[in-house]
C-alpha atoms as a PDB file:
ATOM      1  CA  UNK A   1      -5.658  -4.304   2.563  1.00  0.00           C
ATOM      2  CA  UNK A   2      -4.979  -8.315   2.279  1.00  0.00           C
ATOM      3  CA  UNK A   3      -8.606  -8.988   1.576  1.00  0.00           C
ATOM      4  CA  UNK A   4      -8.333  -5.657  -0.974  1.00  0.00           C
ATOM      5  CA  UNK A   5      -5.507  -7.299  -2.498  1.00  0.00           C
ATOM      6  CA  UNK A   6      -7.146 -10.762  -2.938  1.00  0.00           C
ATOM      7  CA  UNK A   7     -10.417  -9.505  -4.326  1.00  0.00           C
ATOM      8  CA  UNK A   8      -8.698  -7.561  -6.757  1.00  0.00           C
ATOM      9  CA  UNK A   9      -6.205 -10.334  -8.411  1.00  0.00           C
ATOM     10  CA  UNK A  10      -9.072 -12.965  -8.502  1.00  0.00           C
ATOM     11  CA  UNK A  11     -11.401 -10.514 -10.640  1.00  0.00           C
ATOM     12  CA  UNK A  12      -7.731 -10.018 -13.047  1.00  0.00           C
ATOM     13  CA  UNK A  13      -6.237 -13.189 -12.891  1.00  0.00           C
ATOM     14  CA  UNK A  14      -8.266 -15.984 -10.831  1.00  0.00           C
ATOM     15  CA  UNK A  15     -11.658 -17.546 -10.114  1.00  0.00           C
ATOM     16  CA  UNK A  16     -13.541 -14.289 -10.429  1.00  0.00           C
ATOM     17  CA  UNK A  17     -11.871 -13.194 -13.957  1.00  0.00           C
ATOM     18  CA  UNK A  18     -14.618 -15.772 -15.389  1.00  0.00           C
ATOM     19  CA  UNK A  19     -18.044 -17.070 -14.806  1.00  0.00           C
ATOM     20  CA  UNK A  20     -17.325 -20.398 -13.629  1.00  0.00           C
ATOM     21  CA  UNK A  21     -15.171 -19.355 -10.681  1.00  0.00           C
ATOM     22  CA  UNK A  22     -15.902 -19.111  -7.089  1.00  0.00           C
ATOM     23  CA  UNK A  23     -14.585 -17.474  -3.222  1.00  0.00           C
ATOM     24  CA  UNK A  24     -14.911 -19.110  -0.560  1.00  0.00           C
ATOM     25  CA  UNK A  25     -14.053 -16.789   2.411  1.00  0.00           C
ATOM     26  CA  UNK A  26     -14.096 -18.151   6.174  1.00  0.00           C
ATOM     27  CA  UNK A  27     -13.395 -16.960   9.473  1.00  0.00           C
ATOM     28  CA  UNK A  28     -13.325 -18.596  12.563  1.00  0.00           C
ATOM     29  CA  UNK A  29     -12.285 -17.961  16.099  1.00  0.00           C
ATOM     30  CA  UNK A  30      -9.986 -20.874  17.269  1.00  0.00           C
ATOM     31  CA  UNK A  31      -8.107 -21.423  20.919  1.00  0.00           C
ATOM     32  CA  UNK A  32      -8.925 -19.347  24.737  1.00  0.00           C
ATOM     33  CA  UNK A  33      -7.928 -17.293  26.716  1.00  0.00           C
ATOM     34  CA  UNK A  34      -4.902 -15.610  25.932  1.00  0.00           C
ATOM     35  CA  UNK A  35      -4.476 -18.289  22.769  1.00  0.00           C
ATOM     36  CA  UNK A  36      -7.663 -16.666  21.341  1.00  0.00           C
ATOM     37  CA  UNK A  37      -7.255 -15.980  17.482  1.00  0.00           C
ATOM     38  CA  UNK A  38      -8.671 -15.231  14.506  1.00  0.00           C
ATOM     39  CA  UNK A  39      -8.711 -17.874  11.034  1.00  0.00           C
ATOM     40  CA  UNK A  40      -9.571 -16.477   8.025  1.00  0.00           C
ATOM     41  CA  UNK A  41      -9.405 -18.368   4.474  1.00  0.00           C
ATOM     42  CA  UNK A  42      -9.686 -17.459   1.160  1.00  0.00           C
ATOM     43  CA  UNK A  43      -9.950 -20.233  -0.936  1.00  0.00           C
ATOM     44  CA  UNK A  44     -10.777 -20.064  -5.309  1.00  0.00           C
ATOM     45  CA  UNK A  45     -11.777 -22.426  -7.345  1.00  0.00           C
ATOM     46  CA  UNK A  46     -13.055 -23.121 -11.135  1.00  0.00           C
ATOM     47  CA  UNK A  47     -10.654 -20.163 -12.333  1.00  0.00           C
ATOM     48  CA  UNK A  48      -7.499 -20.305 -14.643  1.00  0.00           C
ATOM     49  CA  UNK A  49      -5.084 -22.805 -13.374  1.00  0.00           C
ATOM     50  CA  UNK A  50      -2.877 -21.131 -10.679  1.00  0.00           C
ATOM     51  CA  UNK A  51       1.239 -21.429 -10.945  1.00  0.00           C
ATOM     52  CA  UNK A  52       3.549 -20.307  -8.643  1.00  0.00           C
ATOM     53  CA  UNK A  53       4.233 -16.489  -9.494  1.00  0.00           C
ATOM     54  CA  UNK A  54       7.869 -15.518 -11.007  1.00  0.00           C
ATOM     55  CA  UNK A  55       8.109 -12.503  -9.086  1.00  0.00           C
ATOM     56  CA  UNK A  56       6.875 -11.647  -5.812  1.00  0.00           C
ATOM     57  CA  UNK A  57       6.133  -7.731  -5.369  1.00  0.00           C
ATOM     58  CA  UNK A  58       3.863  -5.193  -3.281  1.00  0.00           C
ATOM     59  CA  UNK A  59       1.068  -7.456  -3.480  1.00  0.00           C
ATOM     60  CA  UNK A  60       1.917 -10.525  -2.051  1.00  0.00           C
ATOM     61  CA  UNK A  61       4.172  -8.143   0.221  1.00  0.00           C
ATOM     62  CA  UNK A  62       0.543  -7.193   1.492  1.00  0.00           C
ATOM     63  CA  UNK A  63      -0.469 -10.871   1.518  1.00  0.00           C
ATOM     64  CA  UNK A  64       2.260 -12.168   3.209  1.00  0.00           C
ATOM     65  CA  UNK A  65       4.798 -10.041   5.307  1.00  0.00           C
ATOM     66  CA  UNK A  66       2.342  -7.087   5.728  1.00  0.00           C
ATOM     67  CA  UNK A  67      -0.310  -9.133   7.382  1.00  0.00           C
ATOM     68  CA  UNK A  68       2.193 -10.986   9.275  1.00  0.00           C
ATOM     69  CA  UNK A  69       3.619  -8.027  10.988  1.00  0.00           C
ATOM     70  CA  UNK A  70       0.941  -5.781  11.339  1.00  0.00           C
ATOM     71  CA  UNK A  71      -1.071  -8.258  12.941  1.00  0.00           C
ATOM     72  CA  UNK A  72       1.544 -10.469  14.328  1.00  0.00           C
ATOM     73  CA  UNK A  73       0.165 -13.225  12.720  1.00  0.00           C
ATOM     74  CA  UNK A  74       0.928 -16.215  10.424  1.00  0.00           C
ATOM     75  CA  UNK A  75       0.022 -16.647   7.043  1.00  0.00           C
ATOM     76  CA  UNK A  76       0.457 -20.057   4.338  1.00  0.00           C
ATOM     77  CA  UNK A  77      -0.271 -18.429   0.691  1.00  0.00           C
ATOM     78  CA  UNK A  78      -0.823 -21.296  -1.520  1.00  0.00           C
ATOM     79  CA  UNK A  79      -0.640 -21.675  -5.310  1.00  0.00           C
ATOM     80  CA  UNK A  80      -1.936 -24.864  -6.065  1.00  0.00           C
ATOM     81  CA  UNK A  81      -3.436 -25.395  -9.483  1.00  0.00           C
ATOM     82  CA  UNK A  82      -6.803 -25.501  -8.820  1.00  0.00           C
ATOM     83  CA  UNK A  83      -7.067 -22.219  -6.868  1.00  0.00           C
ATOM     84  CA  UNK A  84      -5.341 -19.745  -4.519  1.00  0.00           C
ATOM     85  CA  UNK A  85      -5.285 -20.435  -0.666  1.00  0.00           C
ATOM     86  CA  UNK A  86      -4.434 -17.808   1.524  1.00  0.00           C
ATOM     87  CA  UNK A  87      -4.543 -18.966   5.232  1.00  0.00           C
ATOM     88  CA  UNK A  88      -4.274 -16.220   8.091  1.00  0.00           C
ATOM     89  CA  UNK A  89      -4.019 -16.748  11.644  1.00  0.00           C
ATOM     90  CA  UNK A  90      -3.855 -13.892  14.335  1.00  0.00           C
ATOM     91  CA  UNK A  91      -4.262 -12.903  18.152  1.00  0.00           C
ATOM     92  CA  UNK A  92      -7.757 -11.978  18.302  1.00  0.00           C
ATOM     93  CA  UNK A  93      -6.618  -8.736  20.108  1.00  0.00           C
ATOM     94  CA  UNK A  94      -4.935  -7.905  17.025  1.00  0.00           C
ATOM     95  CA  UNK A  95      -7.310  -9.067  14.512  1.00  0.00           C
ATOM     96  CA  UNK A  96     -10.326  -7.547  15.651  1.00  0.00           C
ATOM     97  CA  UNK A  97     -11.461  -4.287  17.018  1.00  0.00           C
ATOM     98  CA  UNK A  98     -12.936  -4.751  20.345  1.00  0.00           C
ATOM     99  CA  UNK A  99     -16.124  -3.103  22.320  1.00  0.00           C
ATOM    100  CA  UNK A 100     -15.245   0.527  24.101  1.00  0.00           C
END
């Protein structure tokens, strides 16, 4: 749903609402053993300039608290002007489905 979410508001309101803008999506796994996680980033640039939202609803709900819990993870969302960050970090046993 996050990466739903963030696909959608960048074709509205950020680096993919114009022809200029780009996505820069990366995922890497980081720590062992039972530290094992997952790092994703989505990161825009060229857009509109990017300001701090005045009101926070389902969406960044989704972003933010949604992620965190489902996946028991943490999350940085950051509006700086040149282009949304959104940082994720979560067990890998939560993240991603493993083999049967």
């Amino acid at each position: 749903m996050a990466i739903h979410e963030l696909s959608t508001n960048s074709s509205k309101y950020g680096a993919l609402s114009n022809t200029l803008g780009t996505v820069n999506v990366k995922w890497s796994l980081c720590g062992s053993g039972a530290d094992r996680c997952l790092e994703m980033v989505w990161e825009e640039r060229g857009g509109p300039a990017v300001s701090t939202p005045t009101h926070q609803g389902f969406g960044t709900d989704v972003l933010t608290e949604i992620t965190e819990v489902t996946l028991d993870a943490h999350v940085d969302l950051t509006y700086a002007r040149e282009g949304l960050r959104w940082l994720m970090t979560a067990p890998i046993d939560n993240a991603v489905e493993q083999e049967r």
